[in-house]
C-alpha atoms as a PDB file:
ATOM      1  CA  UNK A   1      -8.066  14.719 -18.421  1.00  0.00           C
ATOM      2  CA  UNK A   2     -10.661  13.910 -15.195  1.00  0.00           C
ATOM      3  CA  UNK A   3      -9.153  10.363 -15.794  1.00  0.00           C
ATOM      4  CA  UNK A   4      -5.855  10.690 -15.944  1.00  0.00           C
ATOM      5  CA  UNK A   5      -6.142  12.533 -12.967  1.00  0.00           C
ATOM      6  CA  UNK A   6      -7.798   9.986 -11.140  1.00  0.00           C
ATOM      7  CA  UNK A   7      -5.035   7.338 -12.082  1.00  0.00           C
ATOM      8  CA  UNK A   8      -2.174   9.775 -11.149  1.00  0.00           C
ATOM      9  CA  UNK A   9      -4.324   9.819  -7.749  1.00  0.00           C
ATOM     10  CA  UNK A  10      -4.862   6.009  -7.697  1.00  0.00           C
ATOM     11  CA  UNK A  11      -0.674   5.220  -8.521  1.00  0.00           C
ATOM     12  CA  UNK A  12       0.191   7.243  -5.404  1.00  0.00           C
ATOM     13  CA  UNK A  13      -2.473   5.650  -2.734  1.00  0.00           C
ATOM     14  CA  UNK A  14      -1.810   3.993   0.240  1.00  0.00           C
ATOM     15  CA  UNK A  15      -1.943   3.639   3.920  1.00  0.00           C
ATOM     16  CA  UNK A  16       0.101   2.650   6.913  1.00  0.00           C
ATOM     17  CA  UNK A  17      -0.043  -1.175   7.444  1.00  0.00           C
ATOM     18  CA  UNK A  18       2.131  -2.026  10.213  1.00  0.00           C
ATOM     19  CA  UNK A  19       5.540  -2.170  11.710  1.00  0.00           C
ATOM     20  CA  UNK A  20       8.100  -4.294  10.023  1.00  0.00           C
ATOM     21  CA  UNK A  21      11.552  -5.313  11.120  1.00  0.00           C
ATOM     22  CA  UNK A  22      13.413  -6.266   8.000  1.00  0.00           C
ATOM     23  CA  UNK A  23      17.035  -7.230   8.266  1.00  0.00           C
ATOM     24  CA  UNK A  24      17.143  -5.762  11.639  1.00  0.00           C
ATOM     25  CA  UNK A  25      15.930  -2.273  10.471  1.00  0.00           C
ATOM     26  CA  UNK A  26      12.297  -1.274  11.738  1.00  0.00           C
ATOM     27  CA  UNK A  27      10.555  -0.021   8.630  1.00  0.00           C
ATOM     28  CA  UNK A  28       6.411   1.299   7.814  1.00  0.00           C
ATOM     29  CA  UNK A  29       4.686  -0.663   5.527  1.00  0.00           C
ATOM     30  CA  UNK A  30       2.460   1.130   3.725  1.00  0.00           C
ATOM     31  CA  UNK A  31      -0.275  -0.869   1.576  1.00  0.00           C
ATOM     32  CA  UNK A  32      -1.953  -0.049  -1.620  1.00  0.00           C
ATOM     33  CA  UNK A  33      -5.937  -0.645   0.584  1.00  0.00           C
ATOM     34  CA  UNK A  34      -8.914  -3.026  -0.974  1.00  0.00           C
ATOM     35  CA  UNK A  35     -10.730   0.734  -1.149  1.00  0.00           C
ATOM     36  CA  UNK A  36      -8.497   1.852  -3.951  1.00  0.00           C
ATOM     37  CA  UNK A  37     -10.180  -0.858  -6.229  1.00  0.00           C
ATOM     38  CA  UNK A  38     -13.824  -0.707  -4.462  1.00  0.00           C
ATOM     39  CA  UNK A  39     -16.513   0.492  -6.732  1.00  0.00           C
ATOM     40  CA  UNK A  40     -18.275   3.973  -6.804  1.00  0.00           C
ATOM     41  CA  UNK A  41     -20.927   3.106  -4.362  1.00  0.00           C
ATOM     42  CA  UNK A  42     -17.969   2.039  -1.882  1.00  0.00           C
ATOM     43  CA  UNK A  43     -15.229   4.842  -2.503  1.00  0.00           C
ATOM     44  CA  UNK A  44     -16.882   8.044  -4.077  1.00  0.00           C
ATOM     45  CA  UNK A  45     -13.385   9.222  -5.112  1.00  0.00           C
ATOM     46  CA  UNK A  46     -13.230   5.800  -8.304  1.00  0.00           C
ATOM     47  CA  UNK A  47     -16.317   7.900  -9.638  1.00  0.00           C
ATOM     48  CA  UNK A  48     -14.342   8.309 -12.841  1.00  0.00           C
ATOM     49  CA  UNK A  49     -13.805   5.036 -13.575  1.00  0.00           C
ATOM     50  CA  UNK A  50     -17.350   3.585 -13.689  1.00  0.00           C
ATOM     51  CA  UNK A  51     -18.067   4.862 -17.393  1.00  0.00           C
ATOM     52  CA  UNK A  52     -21.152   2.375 -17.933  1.00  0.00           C
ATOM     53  CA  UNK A  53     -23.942   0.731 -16.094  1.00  0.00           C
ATOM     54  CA  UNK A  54     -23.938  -2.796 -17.765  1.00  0.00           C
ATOM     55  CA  UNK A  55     -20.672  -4.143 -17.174  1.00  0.00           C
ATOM     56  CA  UNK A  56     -20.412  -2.575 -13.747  1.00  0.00           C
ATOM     57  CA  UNK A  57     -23.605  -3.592 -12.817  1.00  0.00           C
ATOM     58  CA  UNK A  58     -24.890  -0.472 -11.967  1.00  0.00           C
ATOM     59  CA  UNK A  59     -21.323   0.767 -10.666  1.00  0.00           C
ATOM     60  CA  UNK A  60     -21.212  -2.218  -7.652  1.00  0.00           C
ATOM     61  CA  UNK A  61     -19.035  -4.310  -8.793  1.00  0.00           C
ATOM     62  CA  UNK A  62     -15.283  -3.558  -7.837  1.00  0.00           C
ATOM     63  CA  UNK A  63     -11.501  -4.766  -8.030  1.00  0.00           C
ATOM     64  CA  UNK A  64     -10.512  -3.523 -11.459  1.00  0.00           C
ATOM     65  CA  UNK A  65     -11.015  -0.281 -13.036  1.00  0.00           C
ATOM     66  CA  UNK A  66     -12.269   0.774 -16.227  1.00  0.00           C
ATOM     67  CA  UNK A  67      -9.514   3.032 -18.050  1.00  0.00           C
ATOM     68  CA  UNK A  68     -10.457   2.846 -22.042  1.00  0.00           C
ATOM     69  CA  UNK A  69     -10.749   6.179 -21.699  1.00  0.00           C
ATOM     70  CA  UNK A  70      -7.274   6.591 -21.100  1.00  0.00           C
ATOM     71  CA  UNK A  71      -6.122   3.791 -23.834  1.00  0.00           C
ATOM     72  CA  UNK A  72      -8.483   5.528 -26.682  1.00  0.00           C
ATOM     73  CA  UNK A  73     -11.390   3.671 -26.256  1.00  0.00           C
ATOM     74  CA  UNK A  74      -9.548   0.442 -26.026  1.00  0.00           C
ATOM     75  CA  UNK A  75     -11.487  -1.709 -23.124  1.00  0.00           C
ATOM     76  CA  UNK A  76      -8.656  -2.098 -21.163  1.00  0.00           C
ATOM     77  CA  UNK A  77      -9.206  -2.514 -17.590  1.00  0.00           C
ATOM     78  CA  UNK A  78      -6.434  -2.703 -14.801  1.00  0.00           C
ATOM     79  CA  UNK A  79      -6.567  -5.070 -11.118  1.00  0.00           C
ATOM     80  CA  UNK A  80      -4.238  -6.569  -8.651  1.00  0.00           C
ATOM     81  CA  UNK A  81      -3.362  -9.658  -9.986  1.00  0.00           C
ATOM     82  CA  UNK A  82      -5.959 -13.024 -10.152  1.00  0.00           C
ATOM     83  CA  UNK A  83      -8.629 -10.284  -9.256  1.00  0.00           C
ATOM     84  CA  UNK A  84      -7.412  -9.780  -5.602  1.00  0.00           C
ATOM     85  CA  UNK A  85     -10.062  -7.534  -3.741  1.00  0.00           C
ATOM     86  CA  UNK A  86     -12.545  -8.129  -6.950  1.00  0.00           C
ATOM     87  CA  UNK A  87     -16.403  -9.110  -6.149  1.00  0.00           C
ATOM     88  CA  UNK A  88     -17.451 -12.239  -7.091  1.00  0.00           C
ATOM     89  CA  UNK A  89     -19.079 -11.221 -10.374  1.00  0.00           C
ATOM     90  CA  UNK A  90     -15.697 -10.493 -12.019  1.00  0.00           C
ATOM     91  CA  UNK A  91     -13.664 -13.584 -10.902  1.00  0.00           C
ATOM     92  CA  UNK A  92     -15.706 -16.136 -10.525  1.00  0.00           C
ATOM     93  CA  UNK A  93     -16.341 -16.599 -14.444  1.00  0.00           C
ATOM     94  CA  UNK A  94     -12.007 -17.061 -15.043  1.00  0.00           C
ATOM     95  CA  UNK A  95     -10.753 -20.906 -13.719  1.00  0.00           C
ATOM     96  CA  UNK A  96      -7.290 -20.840 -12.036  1.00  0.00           C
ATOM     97  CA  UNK A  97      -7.221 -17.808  -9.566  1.00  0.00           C
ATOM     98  CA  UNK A  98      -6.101 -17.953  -6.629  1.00  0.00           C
ATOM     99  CA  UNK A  99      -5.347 -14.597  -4.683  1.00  0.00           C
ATOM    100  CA  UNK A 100      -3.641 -13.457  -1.996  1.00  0.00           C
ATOM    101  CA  UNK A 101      -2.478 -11.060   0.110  1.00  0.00           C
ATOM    102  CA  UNK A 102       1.090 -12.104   0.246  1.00  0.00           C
ATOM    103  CA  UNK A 103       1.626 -12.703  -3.098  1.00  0.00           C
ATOM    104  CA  UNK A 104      -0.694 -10.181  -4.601  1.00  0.00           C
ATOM    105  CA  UNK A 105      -1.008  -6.923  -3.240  1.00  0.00           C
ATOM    106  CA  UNK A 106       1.585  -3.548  -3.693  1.00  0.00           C
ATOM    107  CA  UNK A 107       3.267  -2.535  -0.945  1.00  0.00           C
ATOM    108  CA  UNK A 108       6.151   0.241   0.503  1.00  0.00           C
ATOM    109  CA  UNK A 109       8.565  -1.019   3.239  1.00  0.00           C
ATOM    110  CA  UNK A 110       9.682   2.955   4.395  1.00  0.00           C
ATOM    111  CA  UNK A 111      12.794   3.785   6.902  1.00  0.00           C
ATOM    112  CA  UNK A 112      10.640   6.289   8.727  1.00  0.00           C
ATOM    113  CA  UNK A 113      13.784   8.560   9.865  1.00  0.00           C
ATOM    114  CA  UNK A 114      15.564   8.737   6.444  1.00  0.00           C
ATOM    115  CA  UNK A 115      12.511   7.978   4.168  1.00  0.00           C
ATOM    116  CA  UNK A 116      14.107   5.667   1.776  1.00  0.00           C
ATOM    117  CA  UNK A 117      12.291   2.777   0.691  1.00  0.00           C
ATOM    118  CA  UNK A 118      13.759  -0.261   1.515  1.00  0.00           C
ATOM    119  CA  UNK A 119      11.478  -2.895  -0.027  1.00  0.00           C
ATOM    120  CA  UNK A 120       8.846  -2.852  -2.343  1.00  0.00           C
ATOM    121  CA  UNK A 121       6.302  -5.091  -4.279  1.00  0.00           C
ATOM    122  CA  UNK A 122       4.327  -3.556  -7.426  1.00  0.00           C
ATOM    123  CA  UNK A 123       1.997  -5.712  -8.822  1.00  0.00           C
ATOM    124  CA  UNK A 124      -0.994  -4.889 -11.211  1.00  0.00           C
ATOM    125  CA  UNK A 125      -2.977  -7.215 -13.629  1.00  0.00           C
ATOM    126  CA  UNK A 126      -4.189  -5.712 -17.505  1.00  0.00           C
ATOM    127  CA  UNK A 127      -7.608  -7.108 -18.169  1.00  0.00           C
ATOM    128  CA  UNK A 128      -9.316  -6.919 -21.460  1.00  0.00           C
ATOM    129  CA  UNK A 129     -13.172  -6.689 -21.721  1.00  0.00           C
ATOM    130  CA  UNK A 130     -14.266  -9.425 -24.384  1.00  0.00           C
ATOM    131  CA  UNK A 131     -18.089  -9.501 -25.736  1.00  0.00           C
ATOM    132  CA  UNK A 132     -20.236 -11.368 -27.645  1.00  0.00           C
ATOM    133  CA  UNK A 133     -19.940 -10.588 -31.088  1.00  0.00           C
ATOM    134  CA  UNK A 134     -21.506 -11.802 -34.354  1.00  0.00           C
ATOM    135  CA  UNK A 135     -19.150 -10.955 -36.473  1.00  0.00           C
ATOM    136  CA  UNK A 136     -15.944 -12.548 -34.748  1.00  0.00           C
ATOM    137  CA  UNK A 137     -16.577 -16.543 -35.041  1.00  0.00           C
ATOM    138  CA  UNK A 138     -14.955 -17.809 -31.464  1.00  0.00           C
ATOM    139  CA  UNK A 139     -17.092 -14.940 -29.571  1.00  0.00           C
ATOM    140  CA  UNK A 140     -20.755 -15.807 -31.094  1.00  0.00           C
ATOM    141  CA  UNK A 141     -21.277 -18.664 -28.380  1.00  0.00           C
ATOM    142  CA  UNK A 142     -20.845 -15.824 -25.401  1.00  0.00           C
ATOM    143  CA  UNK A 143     -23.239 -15.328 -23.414  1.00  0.00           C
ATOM    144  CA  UNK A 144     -21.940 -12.519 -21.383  1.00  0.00           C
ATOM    145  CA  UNK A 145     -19.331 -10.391 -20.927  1.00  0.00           C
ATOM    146  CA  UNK A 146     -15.969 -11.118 -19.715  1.00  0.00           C
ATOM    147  CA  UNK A 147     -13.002  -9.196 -18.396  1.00  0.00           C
ATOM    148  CA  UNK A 148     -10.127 -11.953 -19.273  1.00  0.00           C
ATOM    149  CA  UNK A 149      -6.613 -11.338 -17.510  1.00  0.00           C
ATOM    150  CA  UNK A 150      -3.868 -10.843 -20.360  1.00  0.00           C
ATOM    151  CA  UNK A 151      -0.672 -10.386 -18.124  1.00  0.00           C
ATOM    152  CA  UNK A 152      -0.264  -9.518 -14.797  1.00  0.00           C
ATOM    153  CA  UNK A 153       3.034  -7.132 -13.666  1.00  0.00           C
ATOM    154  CA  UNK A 154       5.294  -8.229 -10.528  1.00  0.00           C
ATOM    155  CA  UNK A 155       8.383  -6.194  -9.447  1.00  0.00           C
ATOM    156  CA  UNK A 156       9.874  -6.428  -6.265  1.00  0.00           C
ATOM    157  CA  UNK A 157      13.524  -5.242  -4.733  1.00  0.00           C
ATOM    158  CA  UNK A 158      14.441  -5.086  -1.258  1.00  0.00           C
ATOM    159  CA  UNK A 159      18.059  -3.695   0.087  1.00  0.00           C
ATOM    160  CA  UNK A 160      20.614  -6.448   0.005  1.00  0.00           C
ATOM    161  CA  UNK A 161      22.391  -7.333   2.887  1.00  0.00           C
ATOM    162  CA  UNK A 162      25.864  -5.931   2.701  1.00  0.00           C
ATOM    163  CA  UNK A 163      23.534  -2.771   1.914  1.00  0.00           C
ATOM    164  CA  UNK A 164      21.457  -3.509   5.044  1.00  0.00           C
ATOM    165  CA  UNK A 165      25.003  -4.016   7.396  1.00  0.00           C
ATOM    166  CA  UNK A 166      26.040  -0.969   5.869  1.00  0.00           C
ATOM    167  CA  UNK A 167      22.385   0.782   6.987  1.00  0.00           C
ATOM    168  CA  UNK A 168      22.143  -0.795  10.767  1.00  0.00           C
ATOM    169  CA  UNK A 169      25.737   0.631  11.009  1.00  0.00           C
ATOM    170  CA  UNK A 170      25.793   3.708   9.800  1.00  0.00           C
ATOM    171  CA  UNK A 171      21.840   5.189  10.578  1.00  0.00           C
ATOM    172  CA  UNK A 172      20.058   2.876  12.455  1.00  0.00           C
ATOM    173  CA  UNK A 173      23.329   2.026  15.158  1.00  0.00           C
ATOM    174  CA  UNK A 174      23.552   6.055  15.585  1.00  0.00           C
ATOM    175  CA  UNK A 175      19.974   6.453  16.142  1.00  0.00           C
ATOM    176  CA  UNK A 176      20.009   3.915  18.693  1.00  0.00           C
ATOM    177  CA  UNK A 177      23.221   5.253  20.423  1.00  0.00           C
ATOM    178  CA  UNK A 178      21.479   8.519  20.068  1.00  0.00           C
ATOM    179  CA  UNK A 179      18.429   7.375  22.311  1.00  0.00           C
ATOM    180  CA  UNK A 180      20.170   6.109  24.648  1.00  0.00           C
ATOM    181  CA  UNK A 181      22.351   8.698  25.399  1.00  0.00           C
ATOM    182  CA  UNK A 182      19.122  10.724  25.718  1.00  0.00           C
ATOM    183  CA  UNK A 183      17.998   8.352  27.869  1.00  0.00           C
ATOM    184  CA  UNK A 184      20.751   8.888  30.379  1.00  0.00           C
ATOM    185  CA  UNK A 185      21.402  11.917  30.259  1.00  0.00           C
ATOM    186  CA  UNK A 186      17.637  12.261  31.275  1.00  0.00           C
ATOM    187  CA  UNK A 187      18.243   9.871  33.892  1.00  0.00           C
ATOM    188  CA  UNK A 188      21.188  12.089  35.396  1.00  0.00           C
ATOM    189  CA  UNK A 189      18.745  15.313  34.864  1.00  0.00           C
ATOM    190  CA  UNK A 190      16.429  13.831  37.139  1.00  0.00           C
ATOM    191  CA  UNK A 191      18.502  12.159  40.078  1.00  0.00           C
ATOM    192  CA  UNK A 192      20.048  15.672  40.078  1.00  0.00           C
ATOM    193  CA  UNK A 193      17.041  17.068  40.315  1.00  0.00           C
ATOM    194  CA  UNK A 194      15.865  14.741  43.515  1.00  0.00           C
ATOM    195  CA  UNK A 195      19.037  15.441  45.174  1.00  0.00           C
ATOM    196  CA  UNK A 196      18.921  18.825  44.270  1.00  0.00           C
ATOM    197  CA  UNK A 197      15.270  19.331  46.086  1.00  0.00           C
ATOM    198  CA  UNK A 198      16.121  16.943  48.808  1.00  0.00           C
ATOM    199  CA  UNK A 199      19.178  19.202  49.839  1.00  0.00           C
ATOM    200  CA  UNK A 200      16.874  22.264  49.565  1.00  0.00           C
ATOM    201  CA  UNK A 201      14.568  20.945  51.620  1.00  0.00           C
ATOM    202  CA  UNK A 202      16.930  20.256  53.805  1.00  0.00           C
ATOM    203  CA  UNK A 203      18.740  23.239  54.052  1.00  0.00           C
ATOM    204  CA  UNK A 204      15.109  25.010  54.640  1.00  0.00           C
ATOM    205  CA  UNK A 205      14.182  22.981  57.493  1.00  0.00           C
ATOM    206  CA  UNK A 206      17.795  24.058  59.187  1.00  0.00           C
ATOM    207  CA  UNK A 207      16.737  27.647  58.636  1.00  0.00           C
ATOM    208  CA  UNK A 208      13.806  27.282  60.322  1.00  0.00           C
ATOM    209  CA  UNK A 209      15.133  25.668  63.307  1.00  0.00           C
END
């Protein structure tokens, strides 16, 4: 249960990137952080999914996580894709990576007034452990262990842009009209307010003459 609790924690983390404008709409992105894959000693909160000492070197080394115990004891272990964020120990043993950011990571693009997500990237990488084993002919030569990629997940979707006319038009347009009607009628609040002390003053200094 303490592990599927964790991953129900881990499926719902992320933090505020940056401002994006996409398709003329100004959007959060919020980024699924290097820290959600870092190892125990890194990130307390990945505890859970350290369940050795061997393979995780003494719970250092980081970028995928460890959930056989959530797959029956099948050594299943879970990454961004080509090992993104993963230390050198787990990648460097697997020819043909090549991360990155752009094309790697998970990611929210969030309309902050409405909420709605308006572009999104999910991608996550299934590893499976593989050991040496006597018994299994094409694993005797091993020297180590490995965690091998099998597949590696990618969906994306952002609004289209009839859907993104439609948006600009009917919320973002408004809002915009909105502000600047509060910006003038702030600006009129104000110059009344001047003339309003100026004549006051005035008026005072004729009383006291």
């Amino acid at each position: 249960m303490a592990c599927k609790i964790c991953i129900l924690i881990w499926s719902i983390y992320a933090v505020f990137e940056s401002d994006v404008n996409l398709k003329g709409i100004p959007v959060y992105r919020f980024v699924l952080p290097s820290k959600a894959f870092a190892s125990p000693v890194q990130n307390p909160d990945n505890h859970c999914f350290c369940t050795e000492k061997i393979i995780s070197k003494n719970c250092t080394s980081y970028g995928v996580l460890d959930i056989s115990k959530c797959k029956e004891g099948k050594p299943v272990y879970i990454s961004l894709p080509h090992f993104l964020y993963a230390s050198p120990d787990v990648s460097e043993t697997i020819d043909g990576l090549n991360p990155n950011e752009e094309e790697h990571r998970t990611y929210l693009d969030i309309e902050p007034i409405t909420g709605f997500t308006l572009q999104f990237a999910k991608r996550l990488q299934v590893n499976l452990l593989v050991k040496p084993s006597n018994k299994i002919q094409v694993l005797k030569r091993l020297k180590r262990n490995y965690i091998v990629p099998i597949l590696w997940l990618n969906e994306t979707g952002t609004i289209g842009d009839e859907k993104a006319k439609m948006f600009r038009s009917q919320v973002t347009g408004k809002i915009n009209l909105l502000g600047l009607i509060e910006m003038i009628l702030l600006s009129v609040g104000v110059v009344m307010f001047v003339a309003f002390m100026i004549s006051y003053c005035a008026c005072r200094s004729k009383t006291i003459k």
